[in-house]
Every structure is written in C-alpha cells, then in structure tokens.
N, C-alpha and C. Protein backbone atom coordinates (compact mmCIF):
# COMPACT_ATOMS: atom_id res chain seq x y z
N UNK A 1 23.80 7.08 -10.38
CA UNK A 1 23.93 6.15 -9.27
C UNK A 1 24.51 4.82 -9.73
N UNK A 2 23.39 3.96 -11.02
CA UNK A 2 24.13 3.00 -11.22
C UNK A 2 25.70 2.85 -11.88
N UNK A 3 26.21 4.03 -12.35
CA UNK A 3 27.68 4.40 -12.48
C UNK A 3 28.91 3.83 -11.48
N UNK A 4 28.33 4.81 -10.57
CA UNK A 4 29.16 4.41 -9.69
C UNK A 4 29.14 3.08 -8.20
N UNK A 5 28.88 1.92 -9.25
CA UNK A 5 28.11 0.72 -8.32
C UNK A 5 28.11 1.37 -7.14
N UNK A 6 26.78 1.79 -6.93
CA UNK A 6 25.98 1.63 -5.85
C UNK A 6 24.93 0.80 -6.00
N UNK A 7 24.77 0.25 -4.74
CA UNK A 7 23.91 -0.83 -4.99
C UNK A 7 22.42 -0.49 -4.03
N UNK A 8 21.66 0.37 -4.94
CA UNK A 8 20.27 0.64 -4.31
C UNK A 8 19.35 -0.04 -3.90
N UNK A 9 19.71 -1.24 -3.73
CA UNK A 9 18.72 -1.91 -2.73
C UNK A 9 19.22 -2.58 -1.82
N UNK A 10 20.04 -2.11 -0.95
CA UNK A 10 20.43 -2.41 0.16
C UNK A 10 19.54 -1.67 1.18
N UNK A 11 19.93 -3.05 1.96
CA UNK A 11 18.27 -2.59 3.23
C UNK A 11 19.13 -2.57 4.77
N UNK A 12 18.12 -2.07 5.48
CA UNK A 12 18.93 -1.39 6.86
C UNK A 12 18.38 -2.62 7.51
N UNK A 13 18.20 -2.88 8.90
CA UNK A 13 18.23 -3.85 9.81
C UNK A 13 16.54 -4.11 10.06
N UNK A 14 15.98 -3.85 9.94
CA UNK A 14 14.68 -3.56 9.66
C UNK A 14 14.19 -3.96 7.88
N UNK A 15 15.00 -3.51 6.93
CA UNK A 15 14.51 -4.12 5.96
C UNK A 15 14.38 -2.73 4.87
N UNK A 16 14.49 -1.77 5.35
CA UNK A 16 13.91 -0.48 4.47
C UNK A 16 15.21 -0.24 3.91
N UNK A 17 14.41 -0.32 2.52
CA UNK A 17 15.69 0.47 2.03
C UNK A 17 15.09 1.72 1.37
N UNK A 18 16.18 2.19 0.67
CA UNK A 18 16.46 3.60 -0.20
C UNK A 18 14.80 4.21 -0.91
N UNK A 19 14.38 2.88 -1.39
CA UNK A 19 12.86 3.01 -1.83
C UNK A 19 12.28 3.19 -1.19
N UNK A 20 11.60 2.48 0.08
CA UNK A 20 11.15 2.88 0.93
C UNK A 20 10.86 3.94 1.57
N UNK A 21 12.10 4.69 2.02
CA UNK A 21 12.17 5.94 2.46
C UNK A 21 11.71 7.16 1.67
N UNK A 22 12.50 7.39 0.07
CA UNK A 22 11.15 7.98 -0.49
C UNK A 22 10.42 8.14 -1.11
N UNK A 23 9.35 6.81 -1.01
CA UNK A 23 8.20 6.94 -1.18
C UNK A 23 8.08 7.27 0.19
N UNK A 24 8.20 6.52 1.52
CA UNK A 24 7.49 7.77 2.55
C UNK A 24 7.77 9.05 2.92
N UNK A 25 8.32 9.41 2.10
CA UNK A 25 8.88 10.57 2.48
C UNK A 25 7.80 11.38 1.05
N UNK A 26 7.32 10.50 0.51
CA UNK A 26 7.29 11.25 -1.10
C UNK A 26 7.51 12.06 -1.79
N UNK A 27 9.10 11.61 -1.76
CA UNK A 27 9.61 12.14 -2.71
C UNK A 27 9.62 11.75 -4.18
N UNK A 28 8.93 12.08 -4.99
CA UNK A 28 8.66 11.56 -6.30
C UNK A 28 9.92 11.64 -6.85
N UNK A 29 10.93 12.60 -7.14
CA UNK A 29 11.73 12.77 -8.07
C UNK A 29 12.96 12.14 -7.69
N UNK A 30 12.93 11.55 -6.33
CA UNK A 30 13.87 10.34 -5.63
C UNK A 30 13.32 9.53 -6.19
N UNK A 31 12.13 9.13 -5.77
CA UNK A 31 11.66 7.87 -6.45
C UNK A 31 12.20 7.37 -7.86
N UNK A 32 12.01 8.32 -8.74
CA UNK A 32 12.47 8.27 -10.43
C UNK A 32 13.79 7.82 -10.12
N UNK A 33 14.55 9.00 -9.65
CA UNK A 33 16.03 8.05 -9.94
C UNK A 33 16.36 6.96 -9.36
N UNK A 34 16.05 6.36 -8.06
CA UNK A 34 15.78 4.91 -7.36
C UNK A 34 15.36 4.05 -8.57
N UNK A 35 14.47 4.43 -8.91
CA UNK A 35 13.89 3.31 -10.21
C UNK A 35 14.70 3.27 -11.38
N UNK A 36 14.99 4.69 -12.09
CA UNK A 36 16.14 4.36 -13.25
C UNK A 36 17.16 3.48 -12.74
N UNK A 37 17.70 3.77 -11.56
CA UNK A 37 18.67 3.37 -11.32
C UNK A 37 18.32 1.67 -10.77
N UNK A 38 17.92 1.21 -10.85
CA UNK A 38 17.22 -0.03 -11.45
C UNK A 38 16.50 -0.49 -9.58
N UNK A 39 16.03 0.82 -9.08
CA UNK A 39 15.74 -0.07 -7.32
C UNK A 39 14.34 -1.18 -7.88
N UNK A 40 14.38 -1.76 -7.06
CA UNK A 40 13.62 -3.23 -7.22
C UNK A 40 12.46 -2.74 -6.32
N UNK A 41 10.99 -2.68 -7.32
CA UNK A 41 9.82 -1.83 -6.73
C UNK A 41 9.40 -2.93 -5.78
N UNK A 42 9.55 -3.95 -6.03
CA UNK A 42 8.74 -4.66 -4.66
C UNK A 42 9.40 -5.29 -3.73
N UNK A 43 10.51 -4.76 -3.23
CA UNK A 43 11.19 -5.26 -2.22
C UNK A 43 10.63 -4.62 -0.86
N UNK A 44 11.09 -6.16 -0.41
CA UNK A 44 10.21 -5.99 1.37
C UNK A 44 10.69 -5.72 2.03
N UNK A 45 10.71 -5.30 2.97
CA UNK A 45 11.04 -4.77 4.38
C UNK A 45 10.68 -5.80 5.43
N UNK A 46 10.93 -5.56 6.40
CA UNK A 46 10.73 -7.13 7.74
C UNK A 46 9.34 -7.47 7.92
N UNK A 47 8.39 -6.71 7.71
CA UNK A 47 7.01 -6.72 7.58
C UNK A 47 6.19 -7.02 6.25
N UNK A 48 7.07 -7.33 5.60
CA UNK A 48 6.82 -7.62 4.26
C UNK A 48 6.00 -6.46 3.37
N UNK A 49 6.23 -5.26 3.76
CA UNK A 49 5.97 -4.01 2.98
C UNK A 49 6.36 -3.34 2.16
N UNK A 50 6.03 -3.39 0.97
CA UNK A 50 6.79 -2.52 -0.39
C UNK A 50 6.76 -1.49 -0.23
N UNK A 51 7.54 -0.88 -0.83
CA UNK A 51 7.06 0.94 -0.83
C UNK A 51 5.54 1.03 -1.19
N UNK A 52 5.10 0.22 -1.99
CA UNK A 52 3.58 0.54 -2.41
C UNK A 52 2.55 0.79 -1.38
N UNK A 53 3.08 -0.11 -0.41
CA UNK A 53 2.63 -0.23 0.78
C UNK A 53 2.60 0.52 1.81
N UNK A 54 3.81 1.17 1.47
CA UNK A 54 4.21 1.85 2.45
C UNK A 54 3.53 2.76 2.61
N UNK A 55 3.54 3.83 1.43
CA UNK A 55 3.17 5.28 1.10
C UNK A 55 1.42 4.88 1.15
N UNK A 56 1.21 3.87 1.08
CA UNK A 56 -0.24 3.99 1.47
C UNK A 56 -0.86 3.71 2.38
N UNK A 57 0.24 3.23 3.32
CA UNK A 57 -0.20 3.05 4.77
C UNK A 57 0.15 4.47 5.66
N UNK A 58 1.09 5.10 5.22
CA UNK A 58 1.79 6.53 5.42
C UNK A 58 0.92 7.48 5.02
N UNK A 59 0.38 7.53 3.93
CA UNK A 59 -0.28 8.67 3.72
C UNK A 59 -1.51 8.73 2.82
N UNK A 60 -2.52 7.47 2.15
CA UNK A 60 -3.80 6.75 1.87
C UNK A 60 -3.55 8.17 0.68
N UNK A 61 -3.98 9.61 1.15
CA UNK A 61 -4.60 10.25 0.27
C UNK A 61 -3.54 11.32 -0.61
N UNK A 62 -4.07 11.85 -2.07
CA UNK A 62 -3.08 12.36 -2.62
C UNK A 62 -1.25 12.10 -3.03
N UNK A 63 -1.48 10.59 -2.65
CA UNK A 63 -0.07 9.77 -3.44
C UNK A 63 -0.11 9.60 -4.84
N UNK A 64 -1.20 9.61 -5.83
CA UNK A 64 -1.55 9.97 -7.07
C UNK A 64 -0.13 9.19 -7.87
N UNK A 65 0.55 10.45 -7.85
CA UNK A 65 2.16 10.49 -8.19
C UNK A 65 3.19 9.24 -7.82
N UNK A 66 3.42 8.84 -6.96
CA UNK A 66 4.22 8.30 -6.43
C UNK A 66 3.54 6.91 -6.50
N UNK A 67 2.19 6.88 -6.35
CA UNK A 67 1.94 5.45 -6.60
C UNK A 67 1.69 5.00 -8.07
N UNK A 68 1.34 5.48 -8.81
CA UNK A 68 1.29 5.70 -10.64
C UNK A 68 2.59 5.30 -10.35
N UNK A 69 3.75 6.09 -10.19
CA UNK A 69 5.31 6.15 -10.58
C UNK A 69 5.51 4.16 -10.22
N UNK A 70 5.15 4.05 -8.77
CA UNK A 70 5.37 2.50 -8.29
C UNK A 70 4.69 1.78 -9.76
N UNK A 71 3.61 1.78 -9.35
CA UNK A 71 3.22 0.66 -10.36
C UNK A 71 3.34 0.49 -11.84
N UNK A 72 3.67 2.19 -12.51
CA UNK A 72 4.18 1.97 -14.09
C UNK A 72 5.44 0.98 -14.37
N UNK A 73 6.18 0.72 -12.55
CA UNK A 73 7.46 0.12 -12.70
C UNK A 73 7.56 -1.15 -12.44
N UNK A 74 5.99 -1.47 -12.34
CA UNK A 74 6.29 -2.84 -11.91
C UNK A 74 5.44 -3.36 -10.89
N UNK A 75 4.74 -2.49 -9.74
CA UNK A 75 4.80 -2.64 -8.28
C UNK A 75 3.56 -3.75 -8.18
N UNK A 76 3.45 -4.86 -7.37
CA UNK A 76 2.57 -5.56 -6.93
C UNK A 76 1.73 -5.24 -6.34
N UNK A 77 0.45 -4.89 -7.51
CA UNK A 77 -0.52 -3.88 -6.52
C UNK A 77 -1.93 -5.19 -5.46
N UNK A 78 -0.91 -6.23 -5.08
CA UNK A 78 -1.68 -7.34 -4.78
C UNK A 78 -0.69 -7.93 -3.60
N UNK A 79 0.13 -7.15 -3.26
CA UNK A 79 1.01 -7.95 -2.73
C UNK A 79 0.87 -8.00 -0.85
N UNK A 80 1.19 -8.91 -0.18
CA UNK A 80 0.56 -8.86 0.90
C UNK A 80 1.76 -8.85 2.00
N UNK A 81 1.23 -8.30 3.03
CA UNK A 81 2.23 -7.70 4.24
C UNK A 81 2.00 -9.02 5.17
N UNK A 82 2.17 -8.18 6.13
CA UNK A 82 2.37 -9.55 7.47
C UNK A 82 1.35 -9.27 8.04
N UNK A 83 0.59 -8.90 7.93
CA UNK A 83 -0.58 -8.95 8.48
C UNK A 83 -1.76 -9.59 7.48
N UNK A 84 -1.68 -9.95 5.84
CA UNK A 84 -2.24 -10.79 5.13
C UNK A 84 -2.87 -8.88 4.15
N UNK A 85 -2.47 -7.66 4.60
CA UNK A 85 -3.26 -6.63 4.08
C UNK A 85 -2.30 -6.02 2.55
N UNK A 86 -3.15 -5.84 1.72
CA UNK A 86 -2.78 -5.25 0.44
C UNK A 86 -3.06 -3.57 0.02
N UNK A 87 -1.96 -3.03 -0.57
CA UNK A 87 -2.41 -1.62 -0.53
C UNK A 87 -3.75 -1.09 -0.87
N UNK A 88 -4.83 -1.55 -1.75
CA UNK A 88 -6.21 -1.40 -1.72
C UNK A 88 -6.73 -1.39 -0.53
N UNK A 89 -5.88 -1.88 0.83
CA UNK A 89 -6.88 -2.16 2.19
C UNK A 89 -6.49 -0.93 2.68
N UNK A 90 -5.04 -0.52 2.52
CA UNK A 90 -4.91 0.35 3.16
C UNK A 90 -5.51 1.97 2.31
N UNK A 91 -5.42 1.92 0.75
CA UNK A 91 -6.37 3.17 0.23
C UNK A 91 -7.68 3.52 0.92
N UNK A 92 -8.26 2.43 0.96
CA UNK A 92 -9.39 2.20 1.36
C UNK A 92 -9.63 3.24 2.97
N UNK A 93 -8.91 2.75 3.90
CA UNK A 93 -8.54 2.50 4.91
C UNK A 93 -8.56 4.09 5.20
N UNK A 94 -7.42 4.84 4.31
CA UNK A 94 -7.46 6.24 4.29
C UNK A 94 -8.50 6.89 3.64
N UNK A 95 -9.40 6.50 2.87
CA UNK A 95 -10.39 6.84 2.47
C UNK A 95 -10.17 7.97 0.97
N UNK A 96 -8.80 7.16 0.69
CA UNK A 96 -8.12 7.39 -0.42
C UNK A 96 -8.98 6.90 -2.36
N UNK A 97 -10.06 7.74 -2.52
CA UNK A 97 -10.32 7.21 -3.83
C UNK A 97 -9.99 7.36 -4.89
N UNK A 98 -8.77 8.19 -4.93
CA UNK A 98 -7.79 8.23 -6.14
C UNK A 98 -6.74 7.23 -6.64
N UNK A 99 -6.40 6.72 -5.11
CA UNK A 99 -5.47 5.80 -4.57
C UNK A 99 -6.27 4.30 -5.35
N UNK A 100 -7.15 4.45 -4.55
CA UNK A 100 -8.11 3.20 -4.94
C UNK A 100 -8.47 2.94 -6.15
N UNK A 101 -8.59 3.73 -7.09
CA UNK A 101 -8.98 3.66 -8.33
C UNK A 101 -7.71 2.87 -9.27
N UNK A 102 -6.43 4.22 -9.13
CA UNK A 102 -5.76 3.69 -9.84
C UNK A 102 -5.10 1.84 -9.46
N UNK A 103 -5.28 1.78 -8.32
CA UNK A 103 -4.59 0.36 -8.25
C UNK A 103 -5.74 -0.96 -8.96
N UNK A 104 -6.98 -0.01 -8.52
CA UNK A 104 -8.12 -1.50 -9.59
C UNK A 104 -7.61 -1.14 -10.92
N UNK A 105 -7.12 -0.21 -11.56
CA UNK A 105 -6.73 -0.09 -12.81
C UNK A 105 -5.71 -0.78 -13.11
N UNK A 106 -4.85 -1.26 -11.82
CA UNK A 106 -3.82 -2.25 -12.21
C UNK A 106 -4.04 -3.19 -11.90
N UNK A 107 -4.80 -3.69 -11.27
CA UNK A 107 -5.53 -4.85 -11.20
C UNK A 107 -5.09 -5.18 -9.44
N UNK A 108 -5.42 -4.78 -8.91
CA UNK A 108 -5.80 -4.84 -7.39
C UNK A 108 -6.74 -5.61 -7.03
N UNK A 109 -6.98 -6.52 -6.06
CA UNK A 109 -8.09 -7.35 -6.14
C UNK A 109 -8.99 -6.90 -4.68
N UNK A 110 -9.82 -6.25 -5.59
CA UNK A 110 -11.07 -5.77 -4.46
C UNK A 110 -11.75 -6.07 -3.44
N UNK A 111 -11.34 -7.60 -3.63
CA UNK A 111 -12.27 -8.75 -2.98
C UNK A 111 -11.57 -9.29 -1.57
N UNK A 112 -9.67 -8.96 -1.87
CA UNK A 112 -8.84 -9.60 -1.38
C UNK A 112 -8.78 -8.74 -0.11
N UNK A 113 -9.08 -9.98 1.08
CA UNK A 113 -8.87 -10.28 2.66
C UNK A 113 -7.58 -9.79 3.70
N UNK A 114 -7.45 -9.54 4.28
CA UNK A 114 -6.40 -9.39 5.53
C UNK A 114 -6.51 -10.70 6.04
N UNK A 115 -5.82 -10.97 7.30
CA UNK A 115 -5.78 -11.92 7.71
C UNK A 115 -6.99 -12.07 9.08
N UNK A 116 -7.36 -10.69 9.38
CA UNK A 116 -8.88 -10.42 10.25
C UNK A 116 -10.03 -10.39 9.23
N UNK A 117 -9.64 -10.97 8.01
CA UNK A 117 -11.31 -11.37 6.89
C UNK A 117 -11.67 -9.68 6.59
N UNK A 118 -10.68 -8.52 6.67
CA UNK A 118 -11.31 -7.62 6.47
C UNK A 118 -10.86 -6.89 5.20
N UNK A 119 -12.10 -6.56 4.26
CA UNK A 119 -11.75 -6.26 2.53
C UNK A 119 -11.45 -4.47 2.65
N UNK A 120 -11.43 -4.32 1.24
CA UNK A 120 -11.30 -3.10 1.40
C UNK A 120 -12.08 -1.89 1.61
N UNK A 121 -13.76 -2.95 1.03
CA UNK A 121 -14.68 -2.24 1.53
C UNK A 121 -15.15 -1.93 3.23
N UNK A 122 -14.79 -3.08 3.88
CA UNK A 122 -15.13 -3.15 5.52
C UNK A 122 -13.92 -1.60 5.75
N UNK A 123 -12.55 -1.37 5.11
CA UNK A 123 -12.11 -0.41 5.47
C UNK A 123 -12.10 0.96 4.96
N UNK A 124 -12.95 1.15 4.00
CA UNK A 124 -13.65 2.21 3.00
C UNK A 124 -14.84 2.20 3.94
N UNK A 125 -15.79 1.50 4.67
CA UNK A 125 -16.68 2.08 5.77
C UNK A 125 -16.43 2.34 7.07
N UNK A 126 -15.78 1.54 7.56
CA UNK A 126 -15.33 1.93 9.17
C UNK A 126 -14.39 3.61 8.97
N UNK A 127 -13.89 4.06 7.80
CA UNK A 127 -12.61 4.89 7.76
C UNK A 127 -14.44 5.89 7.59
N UNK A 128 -15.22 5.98 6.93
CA UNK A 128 -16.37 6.28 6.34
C UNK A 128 -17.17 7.06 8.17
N UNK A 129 -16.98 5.85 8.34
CA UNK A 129 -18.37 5.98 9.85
C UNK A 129 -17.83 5.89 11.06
N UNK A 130 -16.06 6.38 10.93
CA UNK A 130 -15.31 6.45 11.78
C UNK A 130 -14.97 5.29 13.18
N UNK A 131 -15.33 4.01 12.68
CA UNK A 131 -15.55 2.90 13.71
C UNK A 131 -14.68 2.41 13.49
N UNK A 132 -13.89 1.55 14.29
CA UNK A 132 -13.19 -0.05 13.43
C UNK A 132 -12.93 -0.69 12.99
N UNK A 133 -12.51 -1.08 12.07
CA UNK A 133 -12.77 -1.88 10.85
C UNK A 133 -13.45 -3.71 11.63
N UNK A 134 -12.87 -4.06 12.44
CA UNK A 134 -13.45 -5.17 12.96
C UNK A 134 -15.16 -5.08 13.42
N UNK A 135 -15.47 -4.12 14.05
CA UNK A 135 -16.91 -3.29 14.66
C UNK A 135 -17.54 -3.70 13.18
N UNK A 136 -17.25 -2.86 11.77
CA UNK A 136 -17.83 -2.75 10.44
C UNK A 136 -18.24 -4.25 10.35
N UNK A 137 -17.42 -5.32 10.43
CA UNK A 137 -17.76 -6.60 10.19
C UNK A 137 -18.44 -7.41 10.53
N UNK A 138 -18.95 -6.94 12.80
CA UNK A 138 -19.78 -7.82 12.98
C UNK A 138 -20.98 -7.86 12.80
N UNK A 139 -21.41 -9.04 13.10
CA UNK A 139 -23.15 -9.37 12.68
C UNK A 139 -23.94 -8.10 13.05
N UNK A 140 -25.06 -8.06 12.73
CA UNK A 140 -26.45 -7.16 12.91
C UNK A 140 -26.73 -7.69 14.34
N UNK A 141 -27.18 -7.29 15.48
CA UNK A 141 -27.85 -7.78 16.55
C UNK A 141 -29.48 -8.40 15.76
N UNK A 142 -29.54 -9.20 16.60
CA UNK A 142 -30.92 -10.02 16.24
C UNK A 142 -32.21 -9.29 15.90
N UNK A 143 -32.22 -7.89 16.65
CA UNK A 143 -33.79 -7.49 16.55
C UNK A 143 -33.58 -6.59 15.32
N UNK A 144 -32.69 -6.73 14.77
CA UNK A 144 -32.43 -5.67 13.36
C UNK A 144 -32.42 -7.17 11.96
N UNK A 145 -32.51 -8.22 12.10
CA UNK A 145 -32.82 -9.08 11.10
C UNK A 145 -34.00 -9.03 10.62
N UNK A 146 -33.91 -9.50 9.75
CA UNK A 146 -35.73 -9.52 9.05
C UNK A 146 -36.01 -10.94 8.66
C-alpha cells in the first residue's frame, strides 16, 4: 500500500476511515496491513471515535485480536469520544471481560467517567442486571439506608 502512495488515512465525510471500517468489520488481517502500512491507530472520526472505540462499541465481546493488534500499535486505551466515554466503558458495557482486562493491562483508567458520571463499573452492572446504566447510579430510596 505504502508503495504505491496511498494515503491510508483518509477519512470519508463523517470521519471514518480505512481503520475504522476494519476494525468494525473485524477484520484482523486488514487491520495488520492498515497498520504496517503506517494507518494512524488513533484517528477520529466526527464523534471522536478511534477504531479502539469503535470495535468496542460494535462488538464489546471476543475482539481479543483486533484490540491487542490496536493497542500493541499504539492505541489510546484512554481516549475519549463525544460523549466524554472511553473504550473500558464501552467493554464494560458489553460485558466484555477479556476486552476489559487487556485494556487495564494497558493502562485504561478504571475510574474514568463519561460525561453522565458513569464508570465502567456502573456499565459492567446495569449490562449485568440488565437496567440502564443511569437507573445503576441512582441513590438507594430512603427506607433501604441504614
């Protein structure tokens, strides 16, 4: 690819480019040559979504592959969308704990918020107890305090 200048990170009107597509598509062995061919792992899209993001908002469970592949290359496993959410929210979210693991292994921050105050644990239980993630967050009603 990079031979014959092409220039793999060119993005469509929306913002997605070549990467993007497959990782959602997951295609791993696209992915590889996108990356040899030097695609830029954390480029955004209009929503400010990396592929990292993507494929884990696309598909939370059994990305194993494709997200290892992102982040051996680089990928911002911290990086935040337009909505303030990081791919840990969305592992979580899918109830993805393979997903989830490897990104605390790259240092994902566990702790780190959306822009509705909701972590990755509020979306590792609502995905859990099949509720909301907002529902997971509010208070206890009064006669359940101690």
């Amino acid at each position: 690819m990079a031979k014959q200048n092409i220039d793999v990170n060119v993005q469509d009107k929306h913002g997605t480019s070549a990467l993007h597509l497959a990782a959602t598509r997951r295609q791993e062995k696209i992915v590889k040559l996108l990356l040899a061919a030097s695609a830029e792992v954390n480029i955004q899209d209009k929503d400010n979504k990396t592929p990292l993001e993507i494929v884990e908002r696309a598909f939370g469970n059994n990305q194993r592959n494709v997200v290892n592949l992102l982040l051996l290359h680089g990928a911002n496993p911290n990086v935040r969308d337009i909505q303030g959410s990081t791919p840990i929210l969305y592992a979580a979210s899918a109830g993805s704990v393979a997903d989830t693991i490897i990104l605390l292994k790259f240092g994902s921050d566990v702790n780190a918020k959306n822009f509705r105050g909701l972590t990755a644990l509020h979306m590792a239980a609502a995905e859990t107890l099949s509720v909301p993630p907002a529902q997971v967050q509010q208070p206890r009603p009064q006669s359940c305090r101690g």
